[in-house]
N, C-alpha and C. Protein backbone atom coordinates (compact mmCIF):
# COMPACT_ATOMS: atom_id res chain seq x y z
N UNK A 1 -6.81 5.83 -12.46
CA UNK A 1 -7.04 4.96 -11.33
C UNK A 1 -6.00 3.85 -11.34
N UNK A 2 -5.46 3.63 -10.21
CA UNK A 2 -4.47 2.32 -9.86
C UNK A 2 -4.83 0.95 -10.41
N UNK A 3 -3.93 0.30 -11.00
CA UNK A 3 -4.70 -1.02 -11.74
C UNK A 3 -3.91 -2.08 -10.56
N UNK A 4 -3.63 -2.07 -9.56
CA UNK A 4 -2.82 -3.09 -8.54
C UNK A 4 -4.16 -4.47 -8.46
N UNK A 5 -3.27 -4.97 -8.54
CA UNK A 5 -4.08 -6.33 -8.46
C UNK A 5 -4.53 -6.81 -6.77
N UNK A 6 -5.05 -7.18 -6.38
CA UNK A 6 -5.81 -7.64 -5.19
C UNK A 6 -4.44 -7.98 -4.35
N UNK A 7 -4.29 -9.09 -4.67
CA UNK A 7 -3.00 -9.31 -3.92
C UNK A 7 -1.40 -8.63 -3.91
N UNK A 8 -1.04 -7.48 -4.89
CA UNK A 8 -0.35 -6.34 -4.59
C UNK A 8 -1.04 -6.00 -3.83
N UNK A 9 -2.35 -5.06 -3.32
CA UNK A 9 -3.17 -4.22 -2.94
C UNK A 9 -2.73 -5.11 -1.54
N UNK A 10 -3.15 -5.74 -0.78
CA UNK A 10 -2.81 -6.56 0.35
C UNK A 10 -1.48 -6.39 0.44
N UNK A 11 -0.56 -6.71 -0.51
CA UNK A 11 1.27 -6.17 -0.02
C UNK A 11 1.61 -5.07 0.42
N UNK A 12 1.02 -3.83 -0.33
CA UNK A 12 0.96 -2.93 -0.05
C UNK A 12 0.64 -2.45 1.15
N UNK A 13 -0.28 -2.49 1.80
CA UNK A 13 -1.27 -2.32 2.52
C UNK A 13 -0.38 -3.34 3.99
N UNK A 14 0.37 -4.36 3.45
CA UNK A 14 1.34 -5.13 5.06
C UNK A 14 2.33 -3.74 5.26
N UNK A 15 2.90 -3.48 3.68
CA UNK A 15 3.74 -2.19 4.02
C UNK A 15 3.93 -1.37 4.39
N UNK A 16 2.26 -0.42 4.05
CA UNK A 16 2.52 0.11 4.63
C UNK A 16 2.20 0.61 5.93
N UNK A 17 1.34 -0.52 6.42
CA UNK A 17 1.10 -1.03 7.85
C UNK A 17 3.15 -1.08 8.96
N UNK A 18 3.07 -1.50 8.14
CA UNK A 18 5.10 -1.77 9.13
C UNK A 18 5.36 -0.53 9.34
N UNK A 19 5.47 0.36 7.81
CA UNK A 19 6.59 1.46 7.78
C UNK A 19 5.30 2.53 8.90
N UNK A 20 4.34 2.79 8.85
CA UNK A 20 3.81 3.34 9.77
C UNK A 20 3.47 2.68 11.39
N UNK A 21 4.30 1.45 11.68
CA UNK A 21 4.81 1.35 13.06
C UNK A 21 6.34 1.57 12.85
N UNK A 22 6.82 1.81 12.24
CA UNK A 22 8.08 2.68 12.41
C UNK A 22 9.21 1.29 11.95
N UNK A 23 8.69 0.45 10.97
CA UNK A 23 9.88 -0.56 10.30
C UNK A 23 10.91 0.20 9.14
N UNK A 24 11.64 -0.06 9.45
CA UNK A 24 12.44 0.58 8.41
C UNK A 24 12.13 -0.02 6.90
N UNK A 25 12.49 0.80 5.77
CA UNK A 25 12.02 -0.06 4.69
C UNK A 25 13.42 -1.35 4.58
N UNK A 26 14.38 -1.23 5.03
CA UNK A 26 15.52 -2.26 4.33
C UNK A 26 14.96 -3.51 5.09
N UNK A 27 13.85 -2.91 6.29
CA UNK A 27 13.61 -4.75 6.86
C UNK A 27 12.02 -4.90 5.95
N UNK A 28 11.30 -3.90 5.86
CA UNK A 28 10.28 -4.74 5.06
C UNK A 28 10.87 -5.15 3.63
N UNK A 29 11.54 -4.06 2.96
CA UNK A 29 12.31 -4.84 1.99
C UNK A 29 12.23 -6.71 2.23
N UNK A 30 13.19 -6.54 3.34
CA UNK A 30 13.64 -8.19 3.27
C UNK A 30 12.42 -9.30 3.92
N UNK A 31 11.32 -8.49 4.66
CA UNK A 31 10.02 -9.44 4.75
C UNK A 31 9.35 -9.88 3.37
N UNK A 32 9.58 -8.33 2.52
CA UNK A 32 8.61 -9.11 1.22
C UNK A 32 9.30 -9.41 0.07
N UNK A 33 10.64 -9.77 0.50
CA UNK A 33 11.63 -10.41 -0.75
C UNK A 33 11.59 -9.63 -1.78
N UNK A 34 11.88 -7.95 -1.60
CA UNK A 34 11.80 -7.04 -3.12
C UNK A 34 13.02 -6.02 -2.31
N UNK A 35 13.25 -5.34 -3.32
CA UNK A 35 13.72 -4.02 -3.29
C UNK A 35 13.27 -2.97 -2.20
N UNK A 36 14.04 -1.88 -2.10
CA UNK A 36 13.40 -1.11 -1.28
C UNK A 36 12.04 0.18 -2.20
N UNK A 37 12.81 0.29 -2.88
CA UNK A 37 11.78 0.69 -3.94
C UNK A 37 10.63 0.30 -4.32
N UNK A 38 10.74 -0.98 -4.80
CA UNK A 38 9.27 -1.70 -4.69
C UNK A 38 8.45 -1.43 -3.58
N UNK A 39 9.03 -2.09 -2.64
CA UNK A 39 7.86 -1.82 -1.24
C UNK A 39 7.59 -0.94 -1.18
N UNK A 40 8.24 0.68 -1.43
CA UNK A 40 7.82 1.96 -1.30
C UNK A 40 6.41 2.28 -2.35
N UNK A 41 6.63 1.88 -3.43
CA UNK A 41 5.49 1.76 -4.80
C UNK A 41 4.64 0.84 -4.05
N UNK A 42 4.63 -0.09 -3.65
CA UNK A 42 3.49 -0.70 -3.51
C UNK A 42 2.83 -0.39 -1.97
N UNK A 43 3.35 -0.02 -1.23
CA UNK A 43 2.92 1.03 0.31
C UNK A 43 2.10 2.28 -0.67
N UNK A 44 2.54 2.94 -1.10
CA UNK A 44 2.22 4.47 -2.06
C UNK A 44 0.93 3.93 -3.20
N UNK A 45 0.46 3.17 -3.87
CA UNK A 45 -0.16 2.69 -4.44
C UNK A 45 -1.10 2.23 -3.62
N UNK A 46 -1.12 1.48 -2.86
CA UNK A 46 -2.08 0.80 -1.55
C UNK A 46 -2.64 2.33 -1.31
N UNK A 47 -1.98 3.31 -0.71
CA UNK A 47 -2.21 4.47 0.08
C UNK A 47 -3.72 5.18 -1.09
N UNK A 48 -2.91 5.31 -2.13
CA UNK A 48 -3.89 6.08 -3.17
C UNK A 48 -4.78 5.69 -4.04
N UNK A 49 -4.62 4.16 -3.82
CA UNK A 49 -5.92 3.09 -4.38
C UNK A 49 -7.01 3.34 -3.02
N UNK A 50 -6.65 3.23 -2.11
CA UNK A 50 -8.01 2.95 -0.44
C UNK A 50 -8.18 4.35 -0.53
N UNK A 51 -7.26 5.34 -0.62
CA UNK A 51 -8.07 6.84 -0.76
C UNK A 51 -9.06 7.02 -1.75
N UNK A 52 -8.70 6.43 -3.45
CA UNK A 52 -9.74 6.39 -3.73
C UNK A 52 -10.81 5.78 -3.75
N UNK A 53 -11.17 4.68 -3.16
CA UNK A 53 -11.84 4.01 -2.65
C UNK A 53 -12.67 4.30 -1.88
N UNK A 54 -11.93 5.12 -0.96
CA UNK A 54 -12.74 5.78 0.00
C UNK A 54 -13.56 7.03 0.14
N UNK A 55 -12.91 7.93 -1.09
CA UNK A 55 -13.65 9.13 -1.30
C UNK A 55 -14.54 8.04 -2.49
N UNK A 56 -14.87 7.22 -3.07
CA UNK A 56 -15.81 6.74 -4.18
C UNK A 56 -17.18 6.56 -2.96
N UNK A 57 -16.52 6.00 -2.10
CA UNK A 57 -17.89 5.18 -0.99
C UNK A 57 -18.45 6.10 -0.47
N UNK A 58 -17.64 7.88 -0.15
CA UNK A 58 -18.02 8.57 0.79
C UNK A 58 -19.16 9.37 -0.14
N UNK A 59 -18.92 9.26 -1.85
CA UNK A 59 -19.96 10.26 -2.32
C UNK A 59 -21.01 9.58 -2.45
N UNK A 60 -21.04 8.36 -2.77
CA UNK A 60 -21.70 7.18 -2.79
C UNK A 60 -22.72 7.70 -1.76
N UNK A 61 -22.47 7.71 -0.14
CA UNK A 61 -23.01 8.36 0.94
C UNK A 61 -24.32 9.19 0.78
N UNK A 62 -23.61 9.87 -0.33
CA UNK A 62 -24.84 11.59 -0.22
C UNK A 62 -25.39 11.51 -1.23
């Protein structure tokens, strides 16, 4: 399981909010003052931390 801290988890999650309205990464790069790499890890991490999150809540469900 992803150990991202709350507020990565929120960076992530601006990221990859942008790159899925179609920001390129070299400008979120330069919104969140990192690398392009970074933002990609922390978009990708966000993605597979709320997935699991979300399959935890959905068995939770039944």
């Amino acid at each position: 399981m992803s150990t991202l801290a709350e507020e990565d988890f929120e960076v992530g999650a601006h990221a990859q909010r942008l790159h899925e309205s179609g920001t390129p990464w070299s400008a979120i790069r330069t919104e969140l003052v990192c690398t392009s790499d970074t933002a990609r890890r922390l978009a990708n991490a966000y993605v597979t931390l709320a997935d699991e999150r979300a399959r935890k809540d959905q068995l939770s469900l039944f």
